[in-house]
C-alpha atoms as a PDB file:
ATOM      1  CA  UNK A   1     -61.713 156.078 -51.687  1.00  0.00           C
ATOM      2  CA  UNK A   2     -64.340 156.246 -54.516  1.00  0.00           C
ATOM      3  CA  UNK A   3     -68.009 155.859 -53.506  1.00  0.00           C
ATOM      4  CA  UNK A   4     -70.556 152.526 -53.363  1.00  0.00           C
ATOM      5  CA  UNK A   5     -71.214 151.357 -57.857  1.00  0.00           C
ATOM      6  CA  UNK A   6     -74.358 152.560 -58.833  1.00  0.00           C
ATOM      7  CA  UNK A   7     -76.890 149.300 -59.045  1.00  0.00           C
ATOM      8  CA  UNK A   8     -78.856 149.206 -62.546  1.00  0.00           C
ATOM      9  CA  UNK A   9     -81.035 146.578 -63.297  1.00  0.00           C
ATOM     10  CA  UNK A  10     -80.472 145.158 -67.220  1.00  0.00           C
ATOM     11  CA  UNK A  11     -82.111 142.220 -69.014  1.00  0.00           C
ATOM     12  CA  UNK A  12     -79.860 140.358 -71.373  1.00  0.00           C
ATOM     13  CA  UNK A  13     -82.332 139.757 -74.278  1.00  0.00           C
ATOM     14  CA  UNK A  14     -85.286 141.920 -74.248  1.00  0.00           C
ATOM     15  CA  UNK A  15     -88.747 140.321 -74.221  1.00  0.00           C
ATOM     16  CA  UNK A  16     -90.371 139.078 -77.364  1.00  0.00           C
ATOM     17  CA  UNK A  17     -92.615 141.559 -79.055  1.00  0.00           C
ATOM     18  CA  UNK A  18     -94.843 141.871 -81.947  1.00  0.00           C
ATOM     19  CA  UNK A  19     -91.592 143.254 -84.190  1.00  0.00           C
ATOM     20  CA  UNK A  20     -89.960 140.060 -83.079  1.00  0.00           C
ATOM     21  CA  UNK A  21     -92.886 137.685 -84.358  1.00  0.00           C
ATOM     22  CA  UNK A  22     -93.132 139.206 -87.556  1.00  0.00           C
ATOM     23  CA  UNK A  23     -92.210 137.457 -90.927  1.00  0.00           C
ATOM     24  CA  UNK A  24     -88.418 138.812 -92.507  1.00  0.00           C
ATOM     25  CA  UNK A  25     -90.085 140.418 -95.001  1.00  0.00           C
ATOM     26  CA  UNK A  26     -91.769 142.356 -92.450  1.00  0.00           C
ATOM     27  CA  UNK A  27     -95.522 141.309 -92.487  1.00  0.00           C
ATOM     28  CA  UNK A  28     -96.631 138.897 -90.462  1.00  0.00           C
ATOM     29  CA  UNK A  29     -97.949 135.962 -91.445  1.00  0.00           C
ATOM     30  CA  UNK A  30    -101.756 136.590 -90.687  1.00  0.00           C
ATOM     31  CA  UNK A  31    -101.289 139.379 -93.170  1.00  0.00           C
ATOM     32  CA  UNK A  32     -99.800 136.983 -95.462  1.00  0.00           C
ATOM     33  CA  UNK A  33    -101.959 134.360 -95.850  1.00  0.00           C
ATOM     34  CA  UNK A  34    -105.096 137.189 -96.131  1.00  0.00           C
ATOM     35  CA  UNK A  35    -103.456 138.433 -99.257  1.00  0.00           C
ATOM     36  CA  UNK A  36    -103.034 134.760-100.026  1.00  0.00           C
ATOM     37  CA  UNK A  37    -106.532 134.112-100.245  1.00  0.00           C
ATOM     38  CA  UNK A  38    -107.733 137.551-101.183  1.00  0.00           C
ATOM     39  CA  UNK A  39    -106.013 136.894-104.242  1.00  0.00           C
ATOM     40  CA  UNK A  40    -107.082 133.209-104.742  1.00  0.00           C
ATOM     41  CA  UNK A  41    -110.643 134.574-103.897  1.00  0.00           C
ATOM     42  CA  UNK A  42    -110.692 136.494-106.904  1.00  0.00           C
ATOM     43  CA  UNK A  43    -108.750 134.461-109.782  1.00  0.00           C
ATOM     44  CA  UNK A  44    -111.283 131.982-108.716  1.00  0.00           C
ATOM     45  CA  UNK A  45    -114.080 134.634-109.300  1.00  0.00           C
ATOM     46  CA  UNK A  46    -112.232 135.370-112.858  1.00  0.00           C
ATOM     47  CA  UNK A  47    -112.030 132.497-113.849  1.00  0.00           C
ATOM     48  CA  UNK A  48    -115.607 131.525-113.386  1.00  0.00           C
ATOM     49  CA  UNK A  49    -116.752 134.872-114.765  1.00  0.00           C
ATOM     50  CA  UNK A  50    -114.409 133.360-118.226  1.00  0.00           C
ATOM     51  CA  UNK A  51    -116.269 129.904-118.161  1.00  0.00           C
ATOM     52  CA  UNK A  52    -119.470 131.763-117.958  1.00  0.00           C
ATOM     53  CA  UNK A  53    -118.583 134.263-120.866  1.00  0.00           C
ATOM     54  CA  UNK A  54    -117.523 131.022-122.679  1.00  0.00           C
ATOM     55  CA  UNK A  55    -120.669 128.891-122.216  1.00  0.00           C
ATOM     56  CA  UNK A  56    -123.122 131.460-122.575  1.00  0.00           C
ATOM     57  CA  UNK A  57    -121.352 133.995-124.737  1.00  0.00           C
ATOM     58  CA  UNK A  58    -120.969 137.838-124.602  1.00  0.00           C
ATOM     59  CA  UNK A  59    -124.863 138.648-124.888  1.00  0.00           C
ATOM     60  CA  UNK A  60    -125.687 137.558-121.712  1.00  0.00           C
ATOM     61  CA  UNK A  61    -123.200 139.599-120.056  1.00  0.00           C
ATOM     62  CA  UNK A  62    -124.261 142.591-122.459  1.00  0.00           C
ATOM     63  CA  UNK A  63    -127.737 141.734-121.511  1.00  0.00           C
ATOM     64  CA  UNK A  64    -127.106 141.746-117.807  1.00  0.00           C
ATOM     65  CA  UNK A  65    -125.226 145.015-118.375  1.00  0.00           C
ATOM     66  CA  UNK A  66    -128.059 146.646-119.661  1.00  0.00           C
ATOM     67  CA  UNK A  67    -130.566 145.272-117.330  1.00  0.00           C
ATOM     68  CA  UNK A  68    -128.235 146.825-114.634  1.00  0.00           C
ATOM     69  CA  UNK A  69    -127.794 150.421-116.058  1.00  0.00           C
ATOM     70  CA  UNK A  70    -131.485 150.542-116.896  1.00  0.00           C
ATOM     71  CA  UNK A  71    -132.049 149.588-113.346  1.00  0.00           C
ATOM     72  CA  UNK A  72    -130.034 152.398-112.360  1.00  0.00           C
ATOM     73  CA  UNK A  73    -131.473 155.383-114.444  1.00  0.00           C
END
């Protein structure tokens, strides 16, 4: 006569996890939307640093350039 089943203790679906919440591609979506606005952060910051080269021309940014490295040395 062949001895008692062993008992084991199983889950049918494993709890959620952090793997589980993450986006397909693989990055969540906190990570997503920071690279979303990083990079809206700085075409913003381009494209006022192109008005600003168009209204004032290049001098002033050649001016401010050499103010800088002068401030530097």
């Amino acid at each position: 006569m062949p001895g008692p089943l062993p008992l084991t203790l199983s889950r049918a679906t494993p709890p959620a996890g952090p793997a589980e919440m993450r986006a397909p591609g693989g990055w969540s979506l906190t990570v997503r939307l920071l690279l979303a606005a990083g990079g809206g952060l700085f075409l913003l910051l381009l494209a006022m640093a192109g008005l600003l080269w168009v209204k004032n021309g290049t001098s002033v940014f050649f001016e401010t350039l050499s103010a800088g490295l002068s401030a530097c040395f």
